[in-house]
PDB file of N, CA and C in Angstrom:
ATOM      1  N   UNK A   1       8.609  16.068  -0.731  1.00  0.00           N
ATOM      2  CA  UNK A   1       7.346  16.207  -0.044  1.00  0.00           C
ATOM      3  C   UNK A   1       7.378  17.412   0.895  1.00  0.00           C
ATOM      4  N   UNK A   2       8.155  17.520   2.157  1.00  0.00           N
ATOM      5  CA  UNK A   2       8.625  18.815   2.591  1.00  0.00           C
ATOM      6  C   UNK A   2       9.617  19.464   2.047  1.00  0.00           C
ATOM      7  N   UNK A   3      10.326  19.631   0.775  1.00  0.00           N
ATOM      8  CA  UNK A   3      11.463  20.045   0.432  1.00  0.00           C
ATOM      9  C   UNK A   3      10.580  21.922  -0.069  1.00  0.00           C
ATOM     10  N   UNK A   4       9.384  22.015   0.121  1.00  0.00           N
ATOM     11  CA  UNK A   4       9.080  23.140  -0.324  1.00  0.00           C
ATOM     12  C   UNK A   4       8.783  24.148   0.745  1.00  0.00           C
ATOM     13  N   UNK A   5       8.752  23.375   2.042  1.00  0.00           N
ATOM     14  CA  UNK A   5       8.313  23.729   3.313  1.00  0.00           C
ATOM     15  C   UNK A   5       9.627  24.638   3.973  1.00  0.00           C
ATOM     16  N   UNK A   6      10.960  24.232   3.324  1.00  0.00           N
ATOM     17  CA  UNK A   6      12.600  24.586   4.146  1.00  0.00           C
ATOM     18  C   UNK A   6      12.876  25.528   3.451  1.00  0.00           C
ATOM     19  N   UNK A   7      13.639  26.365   4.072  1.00  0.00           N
ATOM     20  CA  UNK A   7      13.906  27.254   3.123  1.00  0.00           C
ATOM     21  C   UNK A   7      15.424  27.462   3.133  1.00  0.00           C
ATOM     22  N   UNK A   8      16.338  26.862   3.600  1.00  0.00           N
ATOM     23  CA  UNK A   8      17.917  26.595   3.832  1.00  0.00           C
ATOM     24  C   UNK A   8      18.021  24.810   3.999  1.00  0.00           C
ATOM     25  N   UNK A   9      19.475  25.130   3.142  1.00  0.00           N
ATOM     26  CA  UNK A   9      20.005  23.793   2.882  1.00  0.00           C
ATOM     27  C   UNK A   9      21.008  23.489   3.514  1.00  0.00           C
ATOM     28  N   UNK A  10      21.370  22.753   4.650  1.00  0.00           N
ATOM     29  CA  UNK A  10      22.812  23.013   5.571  1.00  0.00           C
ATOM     30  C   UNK A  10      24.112  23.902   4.790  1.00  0.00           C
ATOM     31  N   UNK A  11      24.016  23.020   3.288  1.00  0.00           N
ATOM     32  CA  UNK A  11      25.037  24.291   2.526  1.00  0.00           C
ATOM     33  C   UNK A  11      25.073  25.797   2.565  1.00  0.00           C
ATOM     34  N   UNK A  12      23.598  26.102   2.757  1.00  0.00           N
ATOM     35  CA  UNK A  12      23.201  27.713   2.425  1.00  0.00           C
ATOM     36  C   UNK A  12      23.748  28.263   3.710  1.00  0.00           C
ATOM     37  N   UNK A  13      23.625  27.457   4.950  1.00  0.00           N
ATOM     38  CA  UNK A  13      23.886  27.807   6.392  1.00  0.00           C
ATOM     39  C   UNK A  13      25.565  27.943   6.628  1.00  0.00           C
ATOM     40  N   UNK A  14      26.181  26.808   6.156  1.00  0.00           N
ATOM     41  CA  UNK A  14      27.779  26.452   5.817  1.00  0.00           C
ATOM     42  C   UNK A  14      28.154  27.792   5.047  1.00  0.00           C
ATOM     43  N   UNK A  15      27.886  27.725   3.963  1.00  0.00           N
ATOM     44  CA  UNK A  15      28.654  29.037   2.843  1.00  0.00           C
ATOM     45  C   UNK A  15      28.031  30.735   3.027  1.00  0.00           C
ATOM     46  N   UNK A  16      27.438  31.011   4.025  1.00  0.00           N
ATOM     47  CA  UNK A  16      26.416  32.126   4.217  1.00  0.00           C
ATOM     48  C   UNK A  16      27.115  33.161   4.827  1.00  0.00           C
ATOM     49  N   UNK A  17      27.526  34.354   4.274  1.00  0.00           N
ATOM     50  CA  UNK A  17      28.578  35.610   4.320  1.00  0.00           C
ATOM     51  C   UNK A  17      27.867  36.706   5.364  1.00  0.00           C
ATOM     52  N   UNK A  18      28.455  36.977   6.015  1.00  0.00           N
ATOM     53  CA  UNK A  18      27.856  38.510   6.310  1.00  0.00           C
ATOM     54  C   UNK A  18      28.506  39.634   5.885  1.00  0.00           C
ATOM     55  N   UNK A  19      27.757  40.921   5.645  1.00  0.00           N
ATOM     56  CA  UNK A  19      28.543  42.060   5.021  1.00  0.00           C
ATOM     57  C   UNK A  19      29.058  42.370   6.547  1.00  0.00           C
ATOM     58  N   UNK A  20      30.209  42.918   6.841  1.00  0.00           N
ATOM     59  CA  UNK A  20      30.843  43.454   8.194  1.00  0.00           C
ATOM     60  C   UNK A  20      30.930  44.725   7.827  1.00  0.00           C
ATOM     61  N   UNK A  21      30.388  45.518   9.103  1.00  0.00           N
ATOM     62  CA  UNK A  21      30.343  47.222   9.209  1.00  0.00           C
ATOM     63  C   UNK A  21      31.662  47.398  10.291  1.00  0.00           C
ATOM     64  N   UNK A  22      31.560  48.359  10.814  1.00  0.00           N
ATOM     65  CA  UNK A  22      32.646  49.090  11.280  1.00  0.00           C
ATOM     66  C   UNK A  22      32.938  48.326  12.678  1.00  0.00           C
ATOM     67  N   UNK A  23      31.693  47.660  13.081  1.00  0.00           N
ATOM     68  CA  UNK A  23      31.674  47.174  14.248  1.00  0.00           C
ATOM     69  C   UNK A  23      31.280  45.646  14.553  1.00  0.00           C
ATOM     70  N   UNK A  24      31.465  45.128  13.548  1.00  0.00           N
ATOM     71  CA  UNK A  24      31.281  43.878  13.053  1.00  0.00           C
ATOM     72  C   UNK A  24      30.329  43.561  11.979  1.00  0.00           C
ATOM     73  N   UNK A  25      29.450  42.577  12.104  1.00  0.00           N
ATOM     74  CA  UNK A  25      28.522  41.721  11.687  1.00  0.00           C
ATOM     75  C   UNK A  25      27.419  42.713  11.218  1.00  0.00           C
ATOM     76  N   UNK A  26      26.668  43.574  10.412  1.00  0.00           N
ATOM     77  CA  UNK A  26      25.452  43.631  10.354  1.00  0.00           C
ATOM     78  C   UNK A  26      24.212  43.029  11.052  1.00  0.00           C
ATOM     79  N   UNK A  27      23.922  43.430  11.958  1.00  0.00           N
ATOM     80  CA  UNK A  27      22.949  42.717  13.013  1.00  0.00           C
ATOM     81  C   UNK A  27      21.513  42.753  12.095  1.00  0.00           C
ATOM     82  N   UNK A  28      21.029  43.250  11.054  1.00  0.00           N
ATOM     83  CA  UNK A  28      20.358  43.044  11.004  1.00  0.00           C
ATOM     84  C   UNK A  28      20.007  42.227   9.754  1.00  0.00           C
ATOM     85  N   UNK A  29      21.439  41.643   9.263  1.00  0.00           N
ATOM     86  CA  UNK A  29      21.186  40.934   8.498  1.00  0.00           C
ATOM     87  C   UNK A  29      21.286  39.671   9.239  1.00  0.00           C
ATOM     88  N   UNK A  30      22.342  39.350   9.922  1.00  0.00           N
ATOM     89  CA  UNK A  30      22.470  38.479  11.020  1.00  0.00           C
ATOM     90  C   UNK A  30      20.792  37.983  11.637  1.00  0.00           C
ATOM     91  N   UNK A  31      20.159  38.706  12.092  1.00  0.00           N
ATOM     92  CA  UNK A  31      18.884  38.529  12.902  1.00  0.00           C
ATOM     93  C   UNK A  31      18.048  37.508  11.420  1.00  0.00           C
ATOM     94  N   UNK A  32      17.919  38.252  10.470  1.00  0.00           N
ATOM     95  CA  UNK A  32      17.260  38.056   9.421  1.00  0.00           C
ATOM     96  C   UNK A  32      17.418  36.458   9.071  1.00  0.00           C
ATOM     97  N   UNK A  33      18.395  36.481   9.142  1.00  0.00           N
ATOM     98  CA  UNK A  33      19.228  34.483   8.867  1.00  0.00           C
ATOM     99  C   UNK A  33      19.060  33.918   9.473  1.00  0.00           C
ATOM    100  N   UNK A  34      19.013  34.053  10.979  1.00  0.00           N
ATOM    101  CA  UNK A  34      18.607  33.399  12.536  1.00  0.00           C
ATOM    102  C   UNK A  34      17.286  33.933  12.294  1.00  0.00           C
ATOM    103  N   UNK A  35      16.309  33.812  11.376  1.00  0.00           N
ATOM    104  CA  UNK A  35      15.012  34.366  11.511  1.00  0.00           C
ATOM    105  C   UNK A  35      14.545  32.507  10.764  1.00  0.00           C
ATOM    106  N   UNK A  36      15.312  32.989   9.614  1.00  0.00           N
ATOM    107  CA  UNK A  36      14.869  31.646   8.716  1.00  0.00           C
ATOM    108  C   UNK A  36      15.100  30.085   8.975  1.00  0.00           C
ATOM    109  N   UNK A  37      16.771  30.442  10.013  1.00  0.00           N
ATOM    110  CA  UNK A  37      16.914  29.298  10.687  1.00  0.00           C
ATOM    111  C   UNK A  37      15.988  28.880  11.767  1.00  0.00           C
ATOM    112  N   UNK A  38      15.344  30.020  12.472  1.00  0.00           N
ATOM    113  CA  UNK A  38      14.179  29.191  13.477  1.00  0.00           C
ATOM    114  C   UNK A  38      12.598  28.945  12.883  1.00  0.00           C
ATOM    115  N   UNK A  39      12.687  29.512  11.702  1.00  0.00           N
ATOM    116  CA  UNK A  39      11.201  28.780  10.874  1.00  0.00           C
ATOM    117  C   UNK A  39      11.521  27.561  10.511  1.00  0.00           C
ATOM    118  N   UNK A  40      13.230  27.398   9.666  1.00  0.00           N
ATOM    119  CA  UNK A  40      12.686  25.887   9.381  1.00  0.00           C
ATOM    120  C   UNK A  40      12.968  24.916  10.568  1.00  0.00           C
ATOM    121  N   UNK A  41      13.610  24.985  11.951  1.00  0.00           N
ATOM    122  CA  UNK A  41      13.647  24.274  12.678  1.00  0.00           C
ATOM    123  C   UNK A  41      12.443  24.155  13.291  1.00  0.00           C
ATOM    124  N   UNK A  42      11.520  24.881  13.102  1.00  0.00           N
ATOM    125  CA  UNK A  42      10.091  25.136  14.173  1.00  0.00           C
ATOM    126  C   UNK A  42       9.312  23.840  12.709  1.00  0.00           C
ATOM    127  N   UNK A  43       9.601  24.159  11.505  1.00  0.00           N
ATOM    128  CA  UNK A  43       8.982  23.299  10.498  1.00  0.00           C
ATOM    129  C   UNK A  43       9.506  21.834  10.289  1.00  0.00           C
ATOM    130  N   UNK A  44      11.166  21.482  10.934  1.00  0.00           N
ATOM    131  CA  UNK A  44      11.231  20.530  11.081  1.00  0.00           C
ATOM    132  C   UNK A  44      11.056  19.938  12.593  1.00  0.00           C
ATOM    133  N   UNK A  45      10.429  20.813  13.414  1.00  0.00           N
ATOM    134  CA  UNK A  45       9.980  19.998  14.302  1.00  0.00           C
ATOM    135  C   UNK A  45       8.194  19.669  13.967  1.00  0.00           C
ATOM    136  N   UNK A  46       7.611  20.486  13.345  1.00  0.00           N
ATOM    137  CA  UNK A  46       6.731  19.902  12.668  1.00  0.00           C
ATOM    138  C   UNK A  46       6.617  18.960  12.093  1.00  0.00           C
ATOM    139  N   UNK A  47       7.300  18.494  11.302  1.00  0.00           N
ATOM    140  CA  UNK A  47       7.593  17.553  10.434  1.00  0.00           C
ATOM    141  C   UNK A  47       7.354  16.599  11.398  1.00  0.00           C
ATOM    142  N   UNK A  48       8.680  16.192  11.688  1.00  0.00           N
ATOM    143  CA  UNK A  48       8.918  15.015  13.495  1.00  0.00           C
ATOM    144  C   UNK A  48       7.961  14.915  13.947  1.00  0.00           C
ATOM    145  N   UNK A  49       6.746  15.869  14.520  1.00  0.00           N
ATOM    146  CA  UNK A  49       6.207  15.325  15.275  1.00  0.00           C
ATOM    147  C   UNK A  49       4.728  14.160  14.298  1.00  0.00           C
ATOM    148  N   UNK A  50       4.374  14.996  12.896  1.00  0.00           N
ATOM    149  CA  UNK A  50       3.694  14.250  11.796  1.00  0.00           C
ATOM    150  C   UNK A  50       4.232  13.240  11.461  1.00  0.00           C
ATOM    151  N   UNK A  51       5.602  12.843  11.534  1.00  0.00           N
ATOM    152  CA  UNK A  51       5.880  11.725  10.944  1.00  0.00           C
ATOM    153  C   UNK A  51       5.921  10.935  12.363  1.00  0.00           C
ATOM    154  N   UNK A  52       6.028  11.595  13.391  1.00  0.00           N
ATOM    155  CA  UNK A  52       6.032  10.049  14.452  1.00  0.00           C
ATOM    156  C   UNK A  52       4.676  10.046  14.594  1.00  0.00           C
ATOM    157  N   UNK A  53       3.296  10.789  14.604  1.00  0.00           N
ATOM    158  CA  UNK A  53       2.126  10.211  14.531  1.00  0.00           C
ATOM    159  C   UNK A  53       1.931   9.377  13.554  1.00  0.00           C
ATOM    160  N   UNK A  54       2.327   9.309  12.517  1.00  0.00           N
ATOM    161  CA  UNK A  54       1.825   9.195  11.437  1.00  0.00           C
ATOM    162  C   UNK A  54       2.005   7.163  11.843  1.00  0.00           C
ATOM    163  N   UNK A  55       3.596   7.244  12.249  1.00  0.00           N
ATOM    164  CA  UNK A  55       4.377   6.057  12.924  1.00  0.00           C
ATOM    165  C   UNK A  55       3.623   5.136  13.261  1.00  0.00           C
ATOM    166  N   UNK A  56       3.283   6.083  14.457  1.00  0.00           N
ATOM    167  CA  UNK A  56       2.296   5.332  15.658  1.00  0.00           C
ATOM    168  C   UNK A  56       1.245   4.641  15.037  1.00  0.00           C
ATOM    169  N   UNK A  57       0.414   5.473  14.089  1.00  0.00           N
ATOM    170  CA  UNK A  57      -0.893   5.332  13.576  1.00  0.00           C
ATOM    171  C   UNK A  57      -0.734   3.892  12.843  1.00  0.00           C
ATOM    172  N   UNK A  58       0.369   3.793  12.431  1.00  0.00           N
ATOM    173  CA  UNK A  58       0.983   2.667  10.913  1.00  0.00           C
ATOM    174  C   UNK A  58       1.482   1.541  12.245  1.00  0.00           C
ATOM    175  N   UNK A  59       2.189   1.661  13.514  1.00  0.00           N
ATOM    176  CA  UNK A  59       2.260   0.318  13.992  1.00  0.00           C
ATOM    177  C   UNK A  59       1.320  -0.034  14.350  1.00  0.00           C
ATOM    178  N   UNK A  60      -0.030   1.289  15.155  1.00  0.00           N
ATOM    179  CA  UNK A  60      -1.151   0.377  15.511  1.00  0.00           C
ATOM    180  C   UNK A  60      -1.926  -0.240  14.199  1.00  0.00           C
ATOM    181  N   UNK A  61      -2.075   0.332  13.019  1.00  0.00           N
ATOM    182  CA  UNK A  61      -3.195  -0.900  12.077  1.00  0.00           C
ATOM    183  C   UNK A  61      -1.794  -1.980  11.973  1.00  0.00           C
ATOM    184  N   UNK A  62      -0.383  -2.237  11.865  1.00  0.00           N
ATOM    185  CA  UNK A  62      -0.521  -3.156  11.467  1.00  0.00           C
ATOM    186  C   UNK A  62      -0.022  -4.127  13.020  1.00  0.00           C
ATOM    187  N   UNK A  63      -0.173  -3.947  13.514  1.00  0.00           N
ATOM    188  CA  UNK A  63      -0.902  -5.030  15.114  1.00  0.00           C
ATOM    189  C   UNK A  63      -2.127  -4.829  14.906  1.00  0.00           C
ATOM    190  N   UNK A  64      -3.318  -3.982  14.314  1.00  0.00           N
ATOM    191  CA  UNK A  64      -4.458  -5.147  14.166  1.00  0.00           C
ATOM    192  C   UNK A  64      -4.390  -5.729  13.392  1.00  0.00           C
ATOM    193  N   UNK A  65      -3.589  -5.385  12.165  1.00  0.00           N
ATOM    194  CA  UNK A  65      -3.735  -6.290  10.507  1.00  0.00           C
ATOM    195  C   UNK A  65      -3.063  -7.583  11.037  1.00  0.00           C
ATOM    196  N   UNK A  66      -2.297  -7.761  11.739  1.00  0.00           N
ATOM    197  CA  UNK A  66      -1.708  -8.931  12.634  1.00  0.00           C
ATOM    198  C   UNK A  66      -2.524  -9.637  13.362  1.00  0.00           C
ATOM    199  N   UNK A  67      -2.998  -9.105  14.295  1.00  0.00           N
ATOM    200  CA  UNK A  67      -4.215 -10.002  14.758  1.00  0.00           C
ATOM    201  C   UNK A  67      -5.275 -10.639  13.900  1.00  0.00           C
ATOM    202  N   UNK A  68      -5.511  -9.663  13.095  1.00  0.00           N
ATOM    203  CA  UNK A  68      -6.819 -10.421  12.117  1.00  0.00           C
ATOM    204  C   UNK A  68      -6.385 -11.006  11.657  1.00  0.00           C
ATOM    205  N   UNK A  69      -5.232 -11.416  10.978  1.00  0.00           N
ATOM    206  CA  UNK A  69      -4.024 -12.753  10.331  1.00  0.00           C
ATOM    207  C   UNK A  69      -4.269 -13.931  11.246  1.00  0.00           C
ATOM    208  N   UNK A  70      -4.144 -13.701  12.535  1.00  0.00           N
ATOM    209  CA  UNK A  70      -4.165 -14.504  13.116  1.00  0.00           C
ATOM    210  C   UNK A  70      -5.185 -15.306  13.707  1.00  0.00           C
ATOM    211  N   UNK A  71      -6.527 -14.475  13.743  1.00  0.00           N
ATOM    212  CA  UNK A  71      -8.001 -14.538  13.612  1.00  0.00           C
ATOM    213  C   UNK A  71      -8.339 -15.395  12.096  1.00  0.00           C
ATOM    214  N   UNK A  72      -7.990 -14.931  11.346  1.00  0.00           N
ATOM    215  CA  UNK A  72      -8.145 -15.543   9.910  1.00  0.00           C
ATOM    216  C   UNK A  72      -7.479 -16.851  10.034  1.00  0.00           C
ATOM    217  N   UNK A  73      -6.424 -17.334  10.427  1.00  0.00           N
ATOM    218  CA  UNK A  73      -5.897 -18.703  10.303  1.00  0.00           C
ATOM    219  C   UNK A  73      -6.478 -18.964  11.163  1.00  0.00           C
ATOM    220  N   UNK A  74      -6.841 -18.785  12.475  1.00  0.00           N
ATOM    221  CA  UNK A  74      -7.474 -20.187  13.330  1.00  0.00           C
ATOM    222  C   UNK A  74      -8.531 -19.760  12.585  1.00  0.00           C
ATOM    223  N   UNK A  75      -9.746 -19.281  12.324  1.00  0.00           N
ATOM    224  CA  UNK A  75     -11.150 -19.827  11.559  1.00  0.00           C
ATOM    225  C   UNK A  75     -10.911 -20.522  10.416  1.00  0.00           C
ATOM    226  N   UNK A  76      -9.808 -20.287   9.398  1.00  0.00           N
ATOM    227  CA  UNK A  76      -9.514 -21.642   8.607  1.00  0.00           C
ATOM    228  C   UNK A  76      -9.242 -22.633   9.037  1.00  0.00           C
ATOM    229  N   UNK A  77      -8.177 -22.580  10.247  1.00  0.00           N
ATOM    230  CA  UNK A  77      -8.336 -23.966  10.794  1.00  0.00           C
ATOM    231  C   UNK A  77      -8.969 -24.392  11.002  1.00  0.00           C
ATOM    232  N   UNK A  78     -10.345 -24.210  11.996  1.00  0.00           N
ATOM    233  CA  UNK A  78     -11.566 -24.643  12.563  1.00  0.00           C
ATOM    234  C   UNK A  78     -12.270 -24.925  11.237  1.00  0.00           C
ATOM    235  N   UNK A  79     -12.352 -23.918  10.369  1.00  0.00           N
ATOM    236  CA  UNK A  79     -13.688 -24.463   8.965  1.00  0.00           C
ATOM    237  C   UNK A  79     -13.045 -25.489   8.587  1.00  0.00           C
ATOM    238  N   UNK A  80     -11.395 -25.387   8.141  1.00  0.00           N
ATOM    239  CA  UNK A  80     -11.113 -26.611   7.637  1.00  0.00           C
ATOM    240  C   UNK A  80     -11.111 -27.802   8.498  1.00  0.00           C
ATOM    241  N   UNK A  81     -11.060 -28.068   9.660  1.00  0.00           N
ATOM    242  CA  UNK A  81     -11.237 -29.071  10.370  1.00  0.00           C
ATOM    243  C   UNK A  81     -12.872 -30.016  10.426  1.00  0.00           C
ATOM    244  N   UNK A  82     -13.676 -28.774  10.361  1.00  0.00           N
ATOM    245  CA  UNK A  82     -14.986 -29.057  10.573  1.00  0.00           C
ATOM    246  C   UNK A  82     -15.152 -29.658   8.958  1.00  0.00           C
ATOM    247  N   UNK A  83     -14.920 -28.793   7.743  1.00  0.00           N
ATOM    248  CA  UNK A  83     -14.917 -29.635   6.646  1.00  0.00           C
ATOM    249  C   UNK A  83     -14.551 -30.625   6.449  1.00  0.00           C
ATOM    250  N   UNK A  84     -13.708 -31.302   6.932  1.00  0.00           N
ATOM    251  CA  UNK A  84     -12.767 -32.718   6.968  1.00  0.00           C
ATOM    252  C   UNK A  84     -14.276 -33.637   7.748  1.00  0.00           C
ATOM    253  N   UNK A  85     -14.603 -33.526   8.559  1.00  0.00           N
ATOM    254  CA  UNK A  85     -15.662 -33.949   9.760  1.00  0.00           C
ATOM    255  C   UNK A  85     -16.673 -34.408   8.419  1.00  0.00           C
ATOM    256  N   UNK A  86     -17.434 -33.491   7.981  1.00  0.00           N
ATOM    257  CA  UNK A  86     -18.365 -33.266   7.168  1.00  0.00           C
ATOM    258  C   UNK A  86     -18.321 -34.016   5.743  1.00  0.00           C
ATOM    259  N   UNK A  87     -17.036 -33.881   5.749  1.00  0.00           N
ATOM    260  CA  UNK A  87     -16.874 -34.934   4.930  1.00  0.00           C
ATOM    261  C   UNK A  87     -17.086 -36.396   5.255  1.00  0.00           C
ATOM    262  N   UNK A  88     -16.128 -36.420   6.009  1.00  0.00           N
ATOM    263  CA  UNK A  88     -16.260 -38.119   6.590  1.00  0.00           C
ATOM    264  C   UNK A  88     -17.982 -38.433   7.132  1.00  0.00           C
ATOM    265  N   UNK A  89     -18.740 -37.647   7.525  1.00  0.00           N
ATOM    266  CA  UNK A  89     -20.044 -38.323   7.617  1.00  0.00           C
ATOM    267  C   UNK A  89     -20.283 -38.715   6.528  1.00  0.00           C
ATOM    268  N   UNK A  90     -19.938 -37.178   5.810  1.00  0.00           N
ATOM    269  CA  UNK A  90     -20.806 -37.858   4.100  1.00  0.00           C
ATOM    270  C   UNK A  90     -20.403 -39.057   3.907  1.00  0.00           C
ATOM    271  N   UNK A  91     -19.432 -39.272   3.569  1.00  0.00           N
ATOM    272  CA  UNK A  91     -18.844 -41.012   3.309  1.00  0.00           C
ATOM    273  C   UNK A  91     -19.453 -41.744   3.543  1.00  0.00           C
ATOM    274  N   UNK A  92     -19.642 -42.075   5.418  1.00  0.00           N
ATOM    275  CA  UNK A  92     -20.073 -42.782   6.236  1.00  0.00           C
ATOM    276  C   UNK A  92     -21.640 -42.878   5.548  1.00  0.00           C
ATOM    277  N   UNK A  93     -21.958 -41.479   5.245  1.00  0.00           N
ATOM    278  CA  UNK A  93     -23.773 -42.010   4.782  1.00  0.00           C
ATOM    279  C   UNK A  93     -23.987 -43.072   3.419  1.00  0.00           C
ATOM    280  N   UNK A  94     -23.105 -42.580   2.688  1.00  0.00           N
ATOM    281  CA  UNK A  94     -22.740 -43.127   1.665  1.00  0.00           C
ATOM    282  C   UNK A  94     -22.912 -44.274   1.389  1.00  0.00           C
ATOM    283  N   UNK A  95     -21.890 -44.981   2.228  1.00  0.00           N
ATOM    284  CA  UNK A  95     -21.328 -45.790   2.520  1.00  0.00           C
ATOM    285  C   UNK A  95     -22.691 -46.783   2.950  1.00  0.00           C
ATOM    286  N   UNK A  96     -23.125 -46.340   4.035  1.00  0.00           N
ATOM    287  CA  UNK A  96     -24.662 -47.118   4.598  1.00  0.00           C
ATOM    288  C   UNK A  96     -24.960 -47.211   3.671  1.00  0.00           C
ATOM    289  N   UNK A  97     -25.800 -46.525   2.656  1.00  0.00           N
ATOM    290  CA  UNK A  97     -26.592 -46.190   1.473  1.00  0.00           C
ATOM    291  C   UNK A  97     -26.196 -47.501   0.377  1.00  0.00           C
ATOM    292  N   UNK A  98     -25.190 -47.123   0.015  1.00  0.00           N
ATOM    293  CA  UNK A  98     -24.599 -48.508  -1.012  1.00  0.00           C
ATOM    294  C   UNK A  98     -24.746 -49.978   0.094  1.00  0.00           C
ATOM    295  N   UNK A  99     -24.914 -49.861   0.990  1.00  0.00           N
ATOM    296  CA  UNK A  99     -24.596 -51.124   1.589  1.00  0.00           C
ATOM    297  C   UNK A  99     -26.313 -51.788   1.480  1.00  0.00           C
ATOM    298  N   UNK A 100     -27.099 -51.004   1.957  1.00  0.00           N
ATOM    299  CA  UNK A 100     -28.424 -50.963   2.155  1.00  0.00           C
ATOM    300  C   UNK A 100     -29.234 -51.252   0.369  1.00  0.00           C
ATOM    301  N   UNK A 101     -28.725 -50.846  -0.204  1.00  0.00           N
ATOM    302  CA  UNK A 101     -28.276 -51.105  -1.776  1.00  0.00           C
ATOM    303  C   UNK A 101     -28.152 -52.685  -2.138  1.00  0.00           C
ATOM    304  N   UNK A 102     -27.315 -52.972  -1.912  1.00  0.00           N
ATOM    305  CA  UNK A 102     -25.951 -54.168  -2.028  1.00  0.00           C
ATOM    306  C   UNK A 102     -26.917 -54.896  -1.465  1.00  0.00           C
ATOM    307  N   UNK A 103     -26.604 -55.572  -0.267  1.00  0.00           N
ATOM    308  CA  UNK A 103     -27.715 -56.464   0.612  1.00  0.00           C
ATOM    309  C   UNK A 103     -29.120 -56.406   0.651  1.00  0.00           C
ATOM    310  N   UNK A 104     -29.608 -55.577   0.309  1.00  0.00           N
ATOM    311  CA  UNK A 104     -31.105 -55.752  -0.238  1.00  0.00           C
ATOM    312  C   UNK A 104     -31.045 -56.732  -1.357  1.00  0.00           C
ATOM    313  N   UNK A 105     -30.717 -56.250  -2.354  1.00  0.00           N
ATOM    314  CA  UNK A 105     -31.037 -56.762  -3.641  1.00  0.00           C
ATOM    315  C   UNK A 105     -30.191 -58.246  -3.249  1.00  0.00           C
ATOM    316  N   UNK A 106     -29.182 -58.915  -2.823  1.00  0.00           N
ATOM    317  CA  UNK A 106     -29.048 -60.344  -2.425  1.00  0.00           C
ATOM    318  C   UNK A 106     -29.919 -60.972  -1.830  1.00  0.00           C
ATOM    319  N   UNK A 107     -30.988 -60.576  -1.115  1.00  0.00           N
ATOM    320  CA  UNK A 107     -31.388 -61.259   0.145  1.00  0.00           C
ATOM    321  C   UNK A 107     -33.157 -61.417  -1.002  1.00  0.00           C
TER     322      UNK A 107
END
C-alpha cells in the first residue's frame, strides 16, 4: 500500500557504498543519499500520522457501534418484555371470552 511511496529498504541503507576521492567521501553523493533518507522519513512520518488518524477514527465508530449494541439489547429487552405482557392479556381476554361462552350456554 505504501511500498511505492519509499524509496530505500533498510538493506539499500545497510549495503550502500560511497565512491571515496582524495579527501574522503564524495559529498555530493553522500548529500544525495541523506536526501532520499529524509523524504522517506518525512513519508514515513506521514504515514504515522494517517494511520493513527485513521486509528482514532476506527476506535471512535466502534464505541458508537458499541453503544448502539447496547441500545439495541435493552430495546429488545423492553419490546420483548412488553410482548410477553401483551401476550398474557391476550390470554386473559381469551380466556373471559370462552368462559362467557361456556356459562352462557349452561345457564
Amino acid at each position: 500500500m505504501y511500498q511505492n511511496k519509499i524509496n530505500l529498504t533498510p538493506q539499500d541503507i545497510l549495503e550502500k557504498e560511497f565512491k571515496i576521492d582524495t579527501r574522503g567521501y564524495r559529498l555530493k553523493e553522500v548529500d544525495q543519499f541523506l536526501d532520499l533518507i529524509i523524504g522517506d522519513y518525512e513519508q514515513f512520518e506521514k504515514i504515522i500520522r494517517d494511520l493513527e488518524q485513521e486509528k482514532s477514527e476506527l476506535l471512535s465508530e466502534i464505541s458508537d457501534l458499541k453503544q448502539e449494541v447496547r441500545n439495541l439489547k435493552a430495546s429488545f429487552e423492553i419490546a420483548k418484555g412488553k410482548e410477553e405482557t401483551v401476550t398474557n392479556v391476550d390470554i386473559l381476554r381469551r380466556l373471559s371470552q370462552l368462559e362467557k361462552i361456556v356459562y352462557d350456554k349452561d345457564e
